[in-house]
Protein backbone atom coordinates (compact mmCIF):
# COMPACT_ATOMS: atom_id res chain seq x y z
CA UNK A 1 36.17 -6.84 -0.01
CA UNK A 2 33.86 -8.66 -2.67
CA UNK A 3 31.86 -10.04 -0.45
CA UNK A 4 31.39 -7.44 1.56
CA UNK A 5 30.16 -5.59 -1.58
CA UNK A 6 28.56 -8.29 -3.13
CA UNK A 7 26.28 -8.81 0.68
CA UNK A 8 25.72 -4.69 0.68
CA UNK A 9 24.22 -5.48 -3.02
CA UNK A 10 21.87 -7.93 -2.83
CA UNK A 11 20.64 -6.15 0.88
CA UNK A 12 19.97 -3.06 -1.31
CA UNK A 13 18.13 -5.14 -3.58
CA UNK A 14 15.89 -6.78 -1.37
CA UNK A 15 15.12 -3.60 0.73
CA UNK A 16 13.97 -2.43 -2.91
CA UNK A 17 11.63 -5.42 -3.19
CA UNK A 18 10.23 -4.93 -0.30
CA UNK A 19 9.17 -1.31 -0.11
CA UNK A 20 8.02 -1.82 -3.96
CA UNK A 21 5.68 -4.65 -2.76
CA UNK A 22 3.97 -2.14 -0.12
CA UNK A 23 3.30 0.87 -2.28
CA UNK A 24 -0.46 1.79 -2.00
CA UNK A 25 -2.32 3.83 -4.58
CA UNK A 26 -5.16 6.69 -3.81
CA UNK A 27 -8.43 5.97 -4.46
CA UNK A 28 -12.18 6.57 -3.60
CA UNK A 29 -15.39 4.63 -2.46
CA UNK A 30 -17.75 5.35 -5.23
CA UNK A 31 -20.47 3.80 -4.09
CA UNK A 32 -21.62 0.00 -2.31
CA UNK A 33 -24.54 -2.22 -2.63
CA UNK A 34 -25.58 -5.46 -1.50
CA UNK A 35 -25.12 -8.45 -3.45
CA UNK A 36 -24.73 -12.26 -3.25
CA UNK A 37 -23.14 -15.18 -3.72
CA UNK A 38 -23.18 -18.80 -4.04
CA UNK A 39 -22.27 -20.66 -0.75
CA UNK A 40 -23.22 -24.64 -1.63
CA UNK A 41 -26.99 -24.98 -1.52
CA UNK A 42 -27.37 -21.38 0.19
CA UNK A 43 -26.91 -17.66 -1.27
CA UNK A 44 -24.90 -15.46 1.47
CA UNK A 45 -25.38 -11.86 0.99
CA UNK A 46 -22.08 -9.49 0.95
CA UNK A 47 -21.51 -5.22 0.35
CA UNK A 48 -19.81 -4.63 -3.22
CA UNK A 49 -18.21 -1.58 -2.82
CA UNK A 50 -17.16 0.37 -5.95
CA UNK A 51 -13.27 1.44 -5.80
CA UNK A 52 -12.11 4.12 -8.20
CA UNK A 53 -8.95 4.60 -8.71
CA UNK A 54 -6.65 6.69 -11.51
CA UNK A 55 -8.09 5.06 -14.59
CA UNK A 56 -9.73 1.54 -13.15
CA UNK A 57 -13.23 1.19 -11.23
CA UNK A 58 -12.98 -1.89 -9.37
CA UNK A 59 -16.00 -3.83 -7.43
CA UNK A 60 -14.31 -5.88 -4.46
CA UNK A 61 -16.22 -7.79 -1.80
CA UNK A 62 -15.86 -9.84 1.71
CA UNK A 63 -17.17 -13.14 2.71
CA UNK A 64 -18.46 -12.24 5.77
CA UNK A 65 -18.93 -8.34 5.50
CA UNK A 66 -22.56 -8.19 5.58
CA UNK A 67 -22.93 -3.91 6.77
CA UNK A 68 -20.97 -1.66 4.87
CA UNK A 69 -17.75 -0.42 6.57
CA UNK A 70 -17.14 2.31 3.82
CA UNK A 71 -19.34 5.12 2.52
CA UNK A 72 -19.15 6.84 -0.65
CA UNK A 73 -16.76 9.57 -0.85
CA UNK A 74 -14.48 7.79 1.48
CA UNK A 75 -10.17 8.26 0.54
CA UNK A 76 -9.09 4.92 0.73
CA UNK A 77 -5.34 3.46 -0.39
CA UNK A 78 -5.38 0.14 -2.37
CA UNK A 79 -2.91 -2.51 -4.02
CA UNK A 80 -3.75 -4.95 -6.08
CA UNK A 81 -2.60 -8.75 -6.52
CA UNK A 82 -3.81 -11.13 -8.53
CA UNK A 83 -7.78 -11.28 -7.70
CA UNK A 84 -7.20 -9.51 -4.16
CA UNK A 85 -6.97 -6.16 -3.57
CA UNK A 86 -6.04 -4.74 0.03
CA UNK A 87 -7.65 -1.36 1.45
CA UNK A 88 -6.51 0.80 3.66
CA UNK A 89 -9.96 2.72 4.67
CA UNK A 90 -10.45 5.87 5.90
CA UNK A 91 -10.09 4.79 9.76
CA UNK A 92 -6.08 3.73 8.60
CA UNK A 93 -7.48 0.06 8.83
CA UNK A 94 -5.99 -2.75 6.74
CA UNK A 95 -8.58 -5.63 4.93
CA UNK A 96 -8.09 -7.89 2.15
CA UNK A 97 -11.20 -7.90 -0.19
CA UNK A 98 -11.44 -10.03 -3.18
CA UNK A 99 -11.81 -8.46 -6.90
CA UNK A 100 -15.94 -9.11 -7.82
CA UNK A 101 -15.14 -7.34 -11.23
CA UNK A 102 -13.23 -4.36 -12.98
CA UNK A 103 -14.43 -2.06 -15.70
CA UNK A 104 -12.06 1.56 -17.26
CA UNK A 105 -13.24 4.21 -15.21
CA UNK A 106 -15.12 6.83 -17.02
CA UNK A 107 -13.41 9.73 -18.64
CA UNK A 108 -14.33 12.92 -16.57
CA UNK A 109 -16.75 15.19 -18.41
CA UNK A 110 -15.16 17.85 -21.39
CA UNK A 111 -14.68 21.22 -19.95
């Protein structure tokens, strides 16, 4: 009977985990640009796109994302982890960009 409890436990637990792990917050393109970066001897352009979120603005890029798959205005949902942050776009498709930079996202204007 211990076991039995003790198994039913720990499954609980990890089911927990694991639909923790997957949560997704809202969050908008606010804007992308090109940019570049440092590939050996070469610079490599990339789009920075600007992700707001609640209280964070967040610039996240691709290697080899050279035309922008998002526009400004775009819904997206996001998780962060670590220096990666993975974005479900507006199409429902799933891509891993890495974090370029972070800033507070501005307070919205005094009514």
């Amino acid at each position: 009977m211990k076991k039995t409890a003790f198994v039913l436990l720990i499954t609980l637990l990890l089911t927990g985990l694991a639909v923790a792990a997957d949560t997704y917050t809202p969050g908008k393109i606010v804007k992308w640009e090109n940019g570049n970066y440092p590939d050996g001897k070469k610079t490599k352009g990339w789009i920075i796109y600007q992700v707001q979120g609640d209280n964070m603005l967040y610039s996240i890029a691709r290697h080899k994302e050279t035309k922008p798959k998002m526009q400004a205005g775009d819904a997206v949902q996001y998780h962060v982890k670590g220096s990666e942050m993975t974005v479900i776009n507006a199409q429902n498709k799933k891509e891993k960009y890495q974090i370029v930079g972070q800033s507070q996202a501005p307070a919205p204007p005094a009514q």
